[in-house]
PDB file of N, CA and C in Angstrom:
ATOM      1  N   UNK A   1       6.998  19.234  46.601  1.00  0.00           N
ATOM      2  CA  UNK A   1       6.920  17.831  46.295  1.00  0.00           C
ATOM      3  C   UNK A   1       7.744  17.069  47.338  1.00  0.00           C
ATOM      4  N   UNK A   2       7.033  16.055  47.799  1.00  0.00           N
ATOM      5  CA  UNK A   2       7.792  15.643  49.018  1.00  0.00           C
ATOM      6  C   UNK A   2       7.447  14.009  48.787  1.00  0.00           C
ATOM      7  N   UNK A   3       8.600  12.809  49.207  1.00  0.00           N
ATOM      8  CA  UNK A   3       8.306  11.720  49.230  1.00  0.00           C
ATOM      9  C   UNK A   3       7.697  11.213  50.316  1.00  0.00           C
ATOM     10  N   UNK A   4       7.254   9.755  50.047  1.00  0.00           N
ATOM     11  CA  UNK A   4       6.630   9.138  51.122  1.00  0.00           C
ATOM     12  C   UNK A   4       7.219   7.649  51.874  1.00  0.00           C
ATOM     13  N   UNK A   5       6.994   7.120  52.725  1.00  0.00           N
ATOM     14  CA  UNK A   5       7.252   5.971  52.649  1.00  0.00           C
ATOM     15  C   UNK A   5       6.480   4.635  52.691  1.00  0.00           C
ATOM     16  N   UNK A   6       6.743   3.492  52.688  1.00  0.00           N
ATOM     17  CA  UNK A   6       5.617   3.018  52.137  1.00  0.00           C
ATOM     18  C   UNK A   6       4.252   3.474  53.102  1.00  0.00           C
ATOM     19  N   UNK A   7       4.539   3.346  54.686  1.00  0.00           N
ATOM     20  CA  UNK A   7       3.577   3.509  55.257  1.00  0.00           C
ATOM     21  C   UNK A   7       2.734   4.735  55.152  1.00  0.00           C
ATOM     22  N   UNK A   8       3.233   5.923  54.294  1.00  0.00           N
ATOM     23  CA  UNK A   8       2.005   7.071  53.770  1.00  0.00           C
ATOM     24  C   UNK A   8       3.271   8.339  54.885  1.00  0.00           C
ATOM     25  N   UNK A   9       4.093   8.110  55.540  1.00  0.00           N
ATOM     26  CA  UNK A   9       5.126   9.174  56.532  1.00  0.00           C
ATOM     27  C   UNK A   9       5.677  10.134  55.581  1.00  0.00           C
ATOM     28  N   UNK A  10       5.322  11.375  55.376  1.00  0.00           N
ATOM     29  CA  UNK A  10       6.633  12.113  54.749  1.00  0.00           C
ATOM     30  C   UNK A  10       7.868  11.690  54.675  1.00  0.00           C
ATOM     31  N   UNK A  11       8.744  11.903  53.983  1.00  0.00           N
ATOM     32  CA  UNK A  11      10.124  11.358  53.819  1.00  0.00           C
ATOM     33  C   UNK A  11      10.721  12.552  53.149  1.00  0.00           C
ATOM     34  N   UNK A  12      11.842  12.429  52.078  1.00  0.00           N
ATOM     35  CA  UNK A  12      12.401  13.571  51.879  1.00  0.00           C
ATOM     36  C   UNK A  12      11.926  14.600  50.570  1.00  0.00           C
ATOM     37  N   UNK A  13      12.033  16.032  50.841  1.00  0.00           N
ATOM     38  CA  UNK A  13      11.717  16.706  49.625  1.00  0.00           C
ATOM     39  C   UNK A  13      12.197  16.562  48.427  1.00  0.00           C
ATOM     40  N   UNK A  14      11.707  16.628  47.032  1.00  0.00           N
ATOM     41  CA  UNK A  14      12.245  16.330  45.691  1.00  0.00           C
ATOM     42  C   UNK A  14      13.179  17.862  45.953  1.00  0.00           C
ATOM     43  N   UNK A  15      14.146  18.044  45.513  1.00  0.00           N
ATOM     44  CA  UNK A  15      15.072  18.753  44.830  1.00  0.00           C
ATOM     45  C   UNK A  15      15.868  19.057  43.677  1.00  0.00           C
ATOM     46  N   UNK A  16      16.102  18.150  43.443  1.00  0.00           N
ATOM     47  CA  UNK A  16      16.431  17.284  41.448  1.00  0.00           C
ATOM     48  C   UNK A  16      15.773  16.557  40.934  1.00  0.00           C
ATOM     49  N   UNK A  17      15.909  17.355  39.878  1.00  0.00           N
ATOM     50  CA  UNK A  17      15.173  16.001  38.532  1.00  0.00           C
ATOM     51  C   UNK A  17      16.223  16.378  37.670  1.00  0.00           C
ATOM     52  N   UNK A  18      16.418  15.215  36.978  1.00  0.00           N
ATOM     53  CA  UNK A  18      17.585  14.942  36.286  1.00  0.00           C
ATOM     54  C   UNK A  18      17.153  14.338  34.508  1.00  0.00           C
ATOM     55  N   UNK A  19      16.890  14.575  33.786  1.00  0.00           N
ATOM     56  CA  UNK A  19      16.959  14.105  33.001  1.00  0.00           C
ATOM     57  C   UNK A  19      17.686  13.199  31.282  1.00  0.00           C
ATOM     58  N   UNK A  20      17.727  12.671  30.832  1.00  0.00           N
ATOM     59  CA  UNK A  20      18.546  10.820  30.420  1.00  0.00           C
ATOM     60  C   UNK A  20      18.666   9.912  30.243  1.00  0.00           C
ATOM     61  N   UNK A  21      18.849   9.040  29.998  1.00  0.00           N
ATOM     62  CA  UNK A  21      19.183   7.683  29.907  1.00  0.00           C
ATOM     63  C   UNK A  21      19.477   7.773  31.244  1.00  0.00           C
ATOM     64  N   UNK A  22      19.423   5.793  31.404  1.00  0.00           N
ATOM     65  CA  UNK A  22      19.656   6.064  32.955  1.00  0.00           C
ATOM     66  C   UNK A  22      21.159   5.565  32.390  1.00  0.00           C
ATOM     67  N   UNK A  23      21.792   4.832  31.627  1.00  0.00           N
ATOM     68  CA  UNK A  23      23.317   5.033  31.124  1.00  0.00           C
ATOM     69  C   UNK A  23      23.869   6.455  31.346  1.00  0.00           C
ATOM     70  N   UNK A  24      23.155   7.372  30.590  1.00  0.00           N
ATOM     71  CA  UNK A  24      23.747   8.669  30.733  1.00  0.00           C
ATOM     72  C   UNK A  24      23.760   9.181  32.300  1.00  0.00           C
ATOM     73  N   UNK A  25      22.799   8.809  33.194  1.00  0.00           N
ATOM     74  CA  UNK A  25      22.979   9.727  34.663  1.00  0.00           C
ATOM     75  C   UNK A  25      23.627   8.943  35.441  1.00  0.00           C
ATOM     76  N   UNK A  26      23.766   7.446  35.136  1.00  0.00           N
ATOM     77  CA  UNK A  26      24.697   6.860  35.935  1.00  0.00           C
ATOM     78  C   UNK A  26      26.374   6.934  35.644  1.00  0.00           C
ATOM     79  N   UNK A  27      26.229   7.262  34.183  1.00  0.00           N
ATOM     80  CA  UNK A  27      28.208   7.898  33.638  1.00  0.00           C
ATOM     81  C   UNK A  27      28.293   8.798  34.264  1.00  0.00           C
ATOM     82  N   UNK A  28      27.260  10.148  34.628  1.00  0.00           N
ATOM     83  CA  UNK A  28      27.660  11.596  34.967  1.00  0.00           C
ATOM     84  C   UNK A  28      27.844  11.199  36.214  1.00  0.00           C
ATOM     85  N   UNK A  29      27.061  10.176  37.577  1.00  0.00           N
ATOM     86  CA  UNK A  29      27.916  10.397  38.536  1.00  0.00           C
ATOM     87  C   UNK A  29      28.645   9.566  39.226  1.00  0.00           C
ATOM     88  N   UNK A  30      28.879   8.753  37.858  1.00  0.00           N
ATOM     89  CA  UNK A  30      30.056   8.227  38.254  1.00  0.00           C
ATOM     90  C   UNK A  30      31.457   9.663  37.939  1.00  0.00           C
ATOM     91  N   UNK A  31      31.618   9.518  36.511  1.00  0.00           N
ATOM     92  CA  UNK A  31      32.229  10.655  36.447  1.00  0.00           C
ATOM     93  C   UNK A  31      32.457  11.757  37.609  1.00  0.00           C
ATOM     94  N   UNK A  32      31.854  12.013  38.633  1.00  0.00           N
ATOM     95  CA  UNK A  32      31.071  13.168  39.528  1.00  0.00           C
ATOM     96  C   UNK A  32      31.918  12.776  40.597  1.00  0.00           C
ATOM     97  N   UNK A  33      31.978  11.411  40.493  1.00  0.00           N
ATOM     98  CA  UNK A  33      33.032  10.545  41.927  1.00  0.00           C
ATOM     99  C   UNK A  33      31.376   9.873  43.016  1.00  0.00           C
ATOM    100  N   UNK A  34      30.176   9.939  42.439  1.00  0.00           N
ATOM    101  CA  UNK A  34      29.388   9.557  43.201  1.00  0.00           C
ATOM    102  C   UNK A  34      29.052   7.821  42.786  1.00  0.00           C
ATOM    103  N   UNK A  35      28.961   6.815  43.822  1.00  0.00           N
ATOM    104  CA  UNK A  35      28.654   5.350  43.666  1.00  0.00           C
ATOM    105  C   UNK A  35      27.310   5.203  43.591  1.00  0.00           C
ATOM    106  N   UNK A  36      26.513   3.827  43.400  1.00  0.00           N
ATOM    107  CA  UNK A  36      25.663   4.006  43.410  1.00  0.00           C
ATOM    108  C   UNK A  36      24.971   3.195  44.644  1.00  0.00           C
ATOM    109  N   UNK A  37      24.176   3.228  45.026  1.00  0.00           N
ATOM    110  CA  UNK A  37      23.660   2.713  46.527  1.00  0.00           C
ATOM    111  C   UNK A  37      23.022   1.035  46.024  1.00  0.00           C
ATOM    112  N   UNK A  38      24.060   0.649  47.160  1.00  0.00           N
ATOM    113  CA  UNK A  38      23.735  -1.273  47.118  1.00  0.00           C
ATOM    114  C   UNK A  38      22.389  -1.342  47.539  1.00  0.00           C
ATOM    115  N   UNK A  39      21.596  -2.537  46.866  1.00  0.00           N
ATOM    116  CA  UNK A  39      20.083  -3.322  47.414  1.00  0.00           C
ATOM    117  C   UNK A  39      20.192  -3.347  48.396  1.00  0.00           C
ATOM    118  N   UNK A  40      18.865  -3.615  48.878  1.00  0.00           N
ATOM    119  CA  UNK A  40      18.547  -3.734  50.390  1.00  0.00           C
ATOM    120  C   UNK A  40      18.647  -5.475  50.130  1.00  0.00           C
ATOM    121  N   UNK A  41      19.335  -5.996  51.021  1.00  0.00           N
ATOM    122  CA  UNK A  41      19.725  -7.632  51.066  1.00  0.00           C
ATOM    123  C   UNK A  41      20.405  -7.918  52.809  1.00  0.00           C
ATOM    124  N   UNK A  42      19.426  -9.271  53.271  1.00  0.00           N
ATOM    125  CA  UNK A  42      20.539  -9.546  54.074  1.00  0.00           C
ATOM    126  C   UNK A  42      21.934  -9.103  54.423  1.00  0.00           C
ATOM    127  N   UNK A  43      22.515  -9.480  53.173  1.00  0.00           N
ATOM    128  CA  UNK A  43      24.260  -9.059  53.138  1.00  0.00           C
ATOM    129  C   UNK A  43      24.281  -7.544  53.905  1.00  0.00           C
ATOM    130  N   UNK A  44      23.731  -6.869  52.979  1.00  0.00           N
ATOM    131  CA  UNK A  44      23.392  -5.356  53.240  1.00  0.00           C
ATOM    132  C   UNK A  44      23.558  -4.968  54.449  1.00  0.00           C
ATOM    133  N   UNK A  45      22.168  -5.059  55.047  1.00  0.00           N
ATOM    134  CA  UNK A  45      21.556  -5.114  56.281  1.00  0.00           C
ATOM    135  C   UNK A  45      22.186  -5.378  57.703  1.00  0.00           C
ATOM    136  N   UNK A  46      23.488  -6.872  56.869  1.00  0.00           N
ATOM    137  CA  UNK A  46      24.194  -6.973  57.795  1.00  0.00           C
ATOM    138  C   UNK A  46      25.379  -5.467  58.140  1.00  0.00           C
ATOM    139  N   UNK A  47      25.739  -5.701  56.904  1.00  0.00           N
ATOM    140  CA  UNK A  47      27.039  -5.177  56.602  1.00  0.00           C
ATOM    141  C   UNK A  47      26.689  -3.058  57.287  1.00  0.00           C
ATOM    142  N   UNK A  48      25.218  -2.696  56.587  1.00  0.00           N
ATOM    143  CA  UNK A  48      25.185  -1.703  57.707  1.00  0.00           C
ATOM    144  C   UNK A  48      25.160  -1.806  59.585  1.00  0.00           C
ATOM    145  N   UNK A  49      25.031  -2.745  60.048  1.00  0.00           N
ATOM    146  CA  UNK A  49      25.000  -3.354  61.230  1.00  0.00           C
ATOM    147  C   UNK A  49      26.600  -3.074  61.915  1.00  0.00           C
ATOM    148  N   UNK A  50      27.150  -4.045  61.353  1.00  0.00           N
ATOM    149  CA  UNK A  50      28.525  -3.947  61.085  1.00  0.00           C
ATOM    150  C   UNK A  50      29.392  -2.315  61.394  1.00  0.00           C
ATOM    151  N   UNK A  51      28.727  -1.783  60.264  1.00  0.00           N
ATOM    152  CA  UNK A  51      29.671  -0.557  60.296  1.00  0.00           C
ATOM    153  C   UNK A  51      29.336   0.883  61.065  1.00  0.00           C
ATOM    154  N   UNK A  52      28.188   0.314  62.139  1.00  0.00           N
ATOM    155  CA  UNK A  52      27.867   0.949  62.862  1.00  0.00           C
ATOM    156  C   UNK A  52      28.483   0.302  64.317  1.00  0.00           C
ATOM    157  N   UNK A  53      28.423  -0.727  64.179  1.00  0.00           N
ATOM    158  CA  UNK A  53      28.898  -1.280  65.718  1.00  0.00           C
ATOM    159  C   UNK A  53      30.510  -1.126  65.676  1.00  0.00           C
ATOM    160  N   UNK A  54      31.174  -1.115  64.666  1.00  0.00           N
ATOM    161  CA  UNK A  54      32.750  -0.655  64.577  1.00  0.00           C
ATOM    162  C   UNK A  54      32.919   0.372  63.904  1.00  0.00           C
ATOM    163  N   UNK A  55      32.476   1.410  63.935  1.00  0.00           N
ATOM    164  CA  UNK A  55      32.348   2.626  63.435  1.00  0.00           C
ATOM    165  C   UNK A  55      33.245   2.364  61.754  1.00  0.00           C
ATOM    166  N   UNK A  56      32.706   2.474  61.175  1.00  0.00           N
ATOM    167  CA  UNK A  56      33.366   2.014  59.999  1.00  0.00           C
ATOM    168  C   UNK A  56      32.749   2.584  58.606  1.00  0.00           C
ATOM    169  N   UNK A  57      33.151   3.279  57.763  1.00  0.00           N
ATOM    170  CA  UNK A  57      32.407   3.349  56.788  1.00  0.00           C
ATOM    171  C   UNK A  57      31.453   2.683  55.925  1.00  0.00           C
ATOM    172  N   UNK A  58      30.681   2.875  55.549  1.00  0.00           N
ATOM    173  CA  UNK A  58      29.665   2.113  54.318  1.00  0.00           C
ATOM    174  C   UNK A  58      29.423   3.342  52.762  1.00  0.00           C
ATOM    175  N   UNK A  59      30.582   3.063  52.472  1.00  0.00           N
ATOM    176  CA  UNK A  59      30.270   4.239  51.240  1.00  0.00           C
ATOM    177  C   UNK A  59      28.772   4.019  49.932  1.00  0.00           C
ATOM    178  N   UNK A  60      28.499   2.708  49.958  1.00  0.00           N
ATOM    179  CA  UNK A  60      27.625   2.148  49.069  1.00  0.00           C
ATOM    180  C   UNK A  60      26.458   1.671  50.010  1.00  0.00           C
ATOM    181  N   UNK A  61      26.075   1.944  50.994  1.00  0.00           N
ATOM    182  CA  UNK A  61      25.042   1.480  51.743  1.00  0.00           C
ATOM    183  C   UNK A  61      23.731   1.986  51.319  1.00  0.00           C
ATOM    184  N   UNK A  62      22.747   1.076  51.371  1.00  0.00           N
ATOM    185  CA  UNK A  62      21.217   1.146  50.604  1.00  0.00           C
ATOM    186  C   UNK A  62      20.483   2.513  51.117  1.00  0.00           C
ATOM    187  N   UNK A  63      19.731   2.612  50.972  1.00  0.00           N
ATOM    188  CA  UNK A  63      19.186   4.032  51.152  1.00  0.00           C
ATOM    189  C   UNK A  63      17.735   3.694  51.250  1.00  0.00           C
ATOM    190  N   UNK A  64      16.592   4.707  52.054  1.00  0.00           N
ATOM    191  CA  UNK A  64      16.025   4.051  52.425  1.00  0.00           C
ATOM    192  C   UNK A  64      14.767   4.072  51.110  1.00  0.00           C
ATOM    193  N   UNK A  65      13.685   3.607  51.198  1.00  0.00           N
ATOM    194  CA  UNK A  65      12.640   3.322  50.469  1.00  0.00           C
ATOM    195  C   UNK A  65      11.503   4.386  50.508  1.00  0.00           C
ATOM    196  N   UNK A  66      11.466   5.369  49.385  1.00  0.00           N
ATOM    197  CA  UNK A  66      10.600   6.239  49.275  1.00  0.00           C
ATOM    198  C   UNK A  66       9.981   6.336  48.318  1.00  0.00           C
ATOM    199  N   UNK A  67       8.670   7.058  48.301  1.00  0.00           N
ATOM    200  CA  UNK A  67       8.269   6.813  47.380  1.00  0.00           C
ATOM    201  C   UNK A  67       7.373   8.094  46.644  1.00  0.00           C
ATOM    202  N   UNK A  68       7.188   8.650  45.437  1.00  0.00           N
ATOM    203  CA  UNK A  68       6.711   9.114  45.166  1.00  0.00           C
ATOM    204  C   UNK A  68       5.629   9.368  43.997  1.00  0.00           C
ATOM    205  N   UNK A  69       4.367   9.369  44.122  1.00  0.00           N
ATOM    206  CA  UNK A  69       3.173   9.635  43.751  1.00  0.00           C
ATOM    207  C   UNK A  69       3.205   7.699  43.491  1.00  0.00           C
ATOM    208  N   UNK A  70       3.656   7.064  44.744  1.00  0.00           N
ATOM    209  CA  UNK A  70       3.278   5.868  44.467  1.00  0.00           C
ATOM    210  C   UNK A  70       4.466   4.704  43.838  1.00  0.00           C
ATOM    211  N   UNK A  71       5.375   5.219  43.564  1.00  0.00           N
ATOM    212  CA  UNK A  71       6.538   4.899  42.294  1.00  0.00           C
ATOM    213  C   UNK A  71       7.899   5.133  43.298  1.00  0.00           C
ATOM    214  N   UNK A  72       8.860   4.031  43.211  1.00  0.00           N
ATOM    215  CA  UNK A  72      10.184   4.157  44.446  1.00  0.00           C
ATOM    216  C   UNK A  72      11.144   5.025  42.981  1.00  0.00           C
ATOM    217  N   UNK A  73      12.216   5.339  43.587  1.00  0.00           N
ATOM    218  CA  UNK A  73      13.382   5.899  43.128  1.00  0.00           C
ATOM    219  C   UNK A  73      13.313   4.568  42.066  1.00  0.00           C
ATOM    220  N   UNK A  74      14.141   5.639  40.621  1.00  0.00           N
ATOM    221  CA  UNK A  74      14.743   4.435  39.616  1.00  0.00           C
ATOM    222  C   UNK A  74      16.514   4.029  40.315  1.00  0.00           C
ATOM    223  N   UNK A  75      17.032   5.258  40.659  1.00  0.00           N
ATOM    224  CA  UNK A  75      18.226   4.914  40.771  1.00  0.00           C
ATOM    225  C   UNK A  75      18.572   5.767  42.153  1.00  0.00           C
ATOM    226  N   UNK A  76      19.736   5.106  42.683  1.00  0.00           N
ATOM    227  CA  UNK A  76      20.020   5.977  44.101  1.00  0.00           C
ATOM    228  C   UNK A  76      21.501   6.274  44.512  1.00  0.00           C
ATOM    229  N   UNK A  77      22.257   7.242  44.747  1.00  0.00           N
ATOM    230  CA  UNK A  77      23.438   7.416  44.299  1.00  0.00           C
ATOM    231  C   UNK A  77      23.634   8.080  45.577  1.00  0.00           C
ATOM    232  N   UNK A  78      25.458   7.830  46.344  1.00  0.00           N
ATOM    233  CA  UNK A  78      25.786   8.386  47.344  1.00  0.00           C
ATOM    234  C   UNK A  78      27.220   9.011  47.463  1.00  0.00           C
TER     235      UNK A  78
END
């Protein structure tokens, strides 16, 4: 099982499925020490810009847009 992106490109293989509330999988990774990945927004967009031109971390930076059997990620965690 492998994702797509919008343009029909392979993207990355499924590996987990997780099942829950999305309350419940977002407590476990938080709990886990994992954040969850900011919208894609201007701000964003900038702010990855940013932390590439001053080498700088982005611990919450958006992730990209995949999709599978048609349907994007519910939630995205880093």
């Amino acid at each position: 099982m492998v994702t797509h992106t919008p343009q029909g490109i392979p993207g990355d293989p499924i590996n987990v499925g997780l099942v829950g509330t999305e309350k419940e999988v977002v407590h476990a990774f938080a709990v886990a020490g994992w954040d969850t990945a900011d919208a894609v927004t201007l701000r964003t967009a900038i702010d990855i810009g940013e932390s590439v031109l001053f080498s700088r971390p982005y611990p919450d930076a958006p992730v990209s847009r995949l999709l599978f059997e048609g349907r994007a990620q519910d939630l995205a965690f880093e």
